[in-house]
Protein backbone atom coordinates (compact mmCIF):
# COMPACT_ATOMS: atom_id res chain seq x y z
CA UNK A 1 33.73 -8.07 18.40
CA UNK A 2 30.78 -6.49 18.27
CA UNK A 3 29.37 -4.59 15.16
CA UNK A 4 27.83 -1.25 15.64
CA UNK A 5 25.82 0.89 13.61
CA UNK A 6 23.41 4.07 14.08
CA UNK A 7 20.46 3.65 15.83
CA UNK A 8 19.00 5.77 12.91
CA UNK A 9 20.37 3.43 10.12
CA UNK A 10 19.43 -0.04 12.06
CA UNK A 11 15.48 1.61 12.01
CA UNK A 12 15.34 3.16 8.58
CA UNK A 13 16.58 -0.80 7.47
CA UNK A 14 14.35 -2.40 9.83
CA UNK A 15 11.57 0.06 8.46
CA UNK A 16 12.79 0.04 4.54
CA UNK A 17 12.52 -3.92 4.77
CA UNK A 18 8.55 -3.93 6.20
CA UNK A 19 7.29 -1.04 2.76
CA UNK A 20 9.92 -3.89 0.72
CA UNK A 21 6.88 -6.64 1.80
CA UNK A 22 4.58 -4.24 1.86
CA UNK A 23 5.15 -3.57 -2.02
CA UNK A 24 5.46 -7.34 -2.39
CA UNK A 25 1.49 -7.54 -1.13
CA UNK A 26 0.54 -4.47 -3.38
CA UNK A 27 2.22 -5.65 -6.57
CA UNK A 28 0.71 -9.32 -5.99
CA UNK A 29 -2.86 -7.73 -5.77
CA UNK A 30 -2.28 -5.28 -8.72
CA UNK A 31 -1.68 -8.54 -10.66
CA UNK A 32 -4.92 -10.02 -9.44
CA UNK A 33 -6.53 -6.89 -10.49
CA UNK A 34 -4.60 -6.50 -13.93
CA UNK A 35 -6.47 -11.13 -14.59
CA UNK A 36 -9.36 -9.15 -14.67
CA UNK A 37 -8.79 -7.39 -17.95
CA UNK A 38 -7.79 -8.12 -21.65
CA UNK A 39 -4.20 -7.49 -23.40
CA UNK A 40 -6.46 -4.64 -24.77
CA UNK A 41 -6.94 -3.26 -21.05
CA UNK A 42 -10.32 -3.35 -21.03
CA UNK A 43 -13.01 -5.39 -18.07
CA UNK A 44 -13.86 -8.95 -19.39
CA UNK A 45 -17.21 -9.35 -19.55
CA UNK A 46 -19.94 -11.92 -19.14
CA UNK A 47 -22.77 -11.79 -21.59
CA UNK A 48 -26.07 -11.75 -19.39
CA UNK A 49 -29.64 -11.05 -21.21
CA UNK A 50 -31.82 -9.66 -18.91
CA UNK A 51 -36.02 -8.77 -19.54
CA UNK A 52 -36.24 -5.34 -20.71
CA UNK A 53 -38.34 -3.22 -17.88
CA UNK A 54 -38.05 0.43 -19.35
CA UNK A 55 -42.02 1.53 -20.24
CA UNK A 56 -41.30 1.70 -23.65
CA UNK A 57 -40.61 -2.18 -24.04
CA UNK A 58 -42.47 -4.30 -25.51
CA UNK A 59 -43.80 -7.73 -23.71
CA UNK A 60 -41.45 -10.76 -23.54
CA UNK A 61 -38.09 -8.41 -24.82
CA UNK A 62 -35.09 -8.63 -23.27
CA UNK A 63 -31.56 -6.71 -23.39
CA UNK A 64 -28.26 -8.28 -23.70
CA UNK A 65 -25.66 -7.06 -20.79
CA UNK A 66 -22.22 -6.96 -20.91
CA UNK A 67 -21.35 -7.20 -17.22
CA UNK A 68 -17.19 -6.66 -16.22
CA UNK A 69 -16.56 -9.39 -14.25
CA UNK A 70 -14.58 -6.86 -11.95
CA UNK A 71 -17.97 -5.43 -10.42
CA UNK A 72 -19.29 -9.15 -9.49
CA UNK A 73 -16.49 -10.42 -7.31
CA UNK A 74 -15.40 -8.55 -3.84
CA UNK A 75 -12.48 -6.89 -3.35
CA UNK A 76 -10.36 -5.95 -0.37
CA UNK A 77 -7.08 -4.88 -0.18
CA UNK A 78 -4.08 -6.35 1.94
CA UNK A 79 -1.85 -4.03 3.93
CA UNK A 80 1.11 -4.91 6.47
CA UNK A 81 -1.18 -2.40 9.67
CA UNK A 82 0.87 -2.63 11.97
CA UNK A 83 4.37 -3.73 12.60
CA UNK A 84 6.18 -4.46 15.59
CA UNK A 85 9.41 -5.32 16.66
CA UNK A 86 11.26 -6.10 20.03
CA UNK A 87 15.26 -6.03 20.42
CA UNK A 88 17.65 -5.17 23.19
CA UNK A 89 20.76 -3.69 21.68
CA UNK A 90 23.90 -2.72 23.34
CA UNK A 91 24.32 0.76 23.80
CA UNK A 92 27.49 2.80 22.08
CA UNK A 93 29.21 6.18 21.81
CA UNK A 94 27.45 8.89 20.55
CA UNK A 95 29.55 10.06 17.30
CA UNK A 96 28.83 13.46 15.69
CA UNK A 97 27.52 13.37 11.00
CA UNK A 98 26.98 15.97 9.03
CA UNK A 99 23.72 16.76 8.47
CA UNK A 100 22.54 16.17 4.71
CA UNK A 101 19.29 16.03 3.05
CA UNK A 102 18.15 19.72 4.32
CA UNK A 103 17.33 21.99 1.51
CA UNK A 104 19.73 24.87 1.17
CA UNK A 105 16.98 27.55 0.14
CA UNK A 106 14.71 26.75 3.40
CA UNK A 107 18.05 26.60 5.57
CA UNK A 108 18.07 30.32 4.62
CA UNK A 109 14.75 31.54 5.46
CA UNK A 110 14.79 29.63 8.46
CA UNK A 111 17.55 31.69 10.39
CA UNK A 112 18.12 30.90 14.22
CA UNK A 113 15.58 28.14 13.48
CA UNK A 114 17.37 26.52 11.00
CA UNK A 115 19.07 22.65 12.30
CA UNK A 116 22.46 22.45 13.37
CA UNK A 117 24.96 21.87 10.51
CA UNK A 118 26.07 18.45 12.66
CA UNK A 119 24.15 15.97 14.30
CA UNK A 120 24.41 13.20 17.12
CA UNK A 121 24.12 9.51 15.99
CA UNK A 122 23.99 6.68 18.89
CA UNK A 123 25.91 3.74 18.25
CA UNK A 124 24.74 0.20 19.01
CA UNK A 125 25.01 -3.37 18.25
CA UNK A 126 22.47 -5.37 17.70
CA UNK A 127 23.17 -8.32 19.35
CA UNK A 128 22.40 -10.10 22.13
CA UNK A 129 23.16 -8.07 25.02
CA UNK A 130 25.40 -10.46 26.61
CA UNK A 131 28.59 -8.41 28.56
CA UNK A 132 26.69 -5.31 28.14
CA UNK A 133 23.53 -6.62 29.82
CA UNK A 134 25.17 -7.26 32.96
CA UNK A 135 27.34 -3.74 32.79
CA UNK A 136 23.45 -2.32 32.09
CA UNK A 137 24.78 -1.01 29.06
CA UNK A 138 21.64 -2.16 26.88
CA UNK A 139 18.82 -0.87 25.84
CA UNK A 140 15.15 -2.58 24.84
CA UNK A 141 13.22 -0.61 21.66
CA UNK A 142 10.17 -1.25 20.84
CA UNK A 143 9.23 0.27 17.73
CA UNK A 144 5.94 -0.04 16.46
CA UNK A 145 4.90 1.18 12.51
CA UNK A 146 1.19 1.35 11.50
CA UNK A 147 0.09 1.90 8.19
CA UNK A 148 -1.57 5.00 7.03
CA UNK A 149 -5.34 5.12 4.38
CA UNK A 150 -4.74 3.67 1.21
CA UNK A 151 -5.82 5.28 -2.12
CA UNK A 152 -9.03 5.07 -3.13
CA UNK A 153 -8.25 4.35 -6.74
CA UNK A 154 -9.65 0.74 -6.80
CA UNK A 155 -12.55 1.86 -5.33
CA UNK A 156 -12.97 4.51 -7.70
CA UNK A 157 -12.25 2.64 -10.83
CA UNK A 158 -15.02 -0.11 -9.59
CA UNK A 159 -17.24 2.72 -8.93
CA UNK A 160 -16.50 3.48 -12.76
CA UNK A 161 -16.65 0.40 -14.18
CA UNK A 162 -20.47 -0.61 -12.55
CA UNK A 163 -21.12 3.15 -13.66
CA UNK A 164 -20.24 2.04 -17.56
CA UNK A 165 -22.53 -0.91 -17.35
CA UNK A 166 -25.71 -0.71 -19.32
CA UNK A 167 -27.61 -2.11 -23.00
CA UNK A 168 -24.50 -3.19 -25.24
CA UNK A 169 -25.72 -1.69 -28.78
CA UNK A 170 -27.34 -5.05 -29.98
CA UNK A 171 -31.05 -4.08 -30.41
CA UNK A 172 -33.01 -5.52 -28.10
CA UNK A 173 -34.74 -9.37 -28.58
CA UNK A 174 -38.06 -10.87 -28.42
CA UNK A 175 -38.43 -14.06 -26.51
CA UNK A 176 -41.23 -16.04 -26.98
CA UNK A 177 -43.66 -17.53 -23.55
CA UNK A 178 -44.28 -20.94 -23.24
């Protein structure tokens, strides 16, 4: 016997299941981003010395750099795009739910506008087809889910982080020419 199920709860499962990997992929990268920082949460840092160039400096000194290693490697962030899935399911009897998850206080202002206290659900199974392909009692979805803009916090915080850079407070050093 065949199992049925909403249409509506076989694509919020097919669609919960693809932001489930999708969090997978973020939380990986966040921990890529997180080896990139001390148990103190701050940006390791090489130690670069560097000639000094402002007018004031004198001939042959240099300035020590702290440079986060965050601002000298690229990053790029990994997102599912696009999504999309192919499946015939059998088609089933339309059976009447409640309707839930609609706000009581905007159901009041909306008046003759306001959704239906009941709502239609399609049944279908999700297998094969089989009997119900040759009744023509099936049904071929295609949905397709594309991702939306990420956040631009990681660009941000790099855009912070190179900001920061500068002269650590060691005075600066004379180096002598050969």
């Amino acid at each position: 016997m065949a199992i049925l199920t909403t249409l509506e709860d076989m694509v919020r499962a097919i669609a919960g299941s693809i932001m489930n990997a999708q969090h997978m992929v973020e939380k990986a990268q966040l921990a890529n981003i997180a080896s990139f920082f001390d148990d103190q949460h701050r940006p390791t840092a090489i130690a670069v010395e560097l000639p000094a160039i402002h007018s004031s400096a004198e001939p042959g000194a240099r300035y020590l750099y702290e440079v986060p290693v965050l601002s000298l490697v690229p990053h790029s962030s990994l997102i599912i795009g696009e999504a999309e899935i192919e499946l015939d399911v059998e088609l089933g009897a339309l059976e009447e739910h409640d309707r839930s998850g609609v706000h009581e206080g905007i159901l009041d202002q909306l008046g003759r506008a306001a959704p239906a206290d009941k709502k239609a659900g399609l049944l279908v199974s999700p297998g094969n087809g089989g009997l119900a392909n040759k009744s023509g009692n099936v049904a071929h979805i295609k949905l397709k889910l594309v991702a939306t803009e990420k956040s631009e916090g990681l660009a941000r915080l790099l855009n912070d982080v190179v900001k920061a850079q500068g002269p650590t407070l060691a005075p600066p050093t004379k180096t002598s020419r050969r």
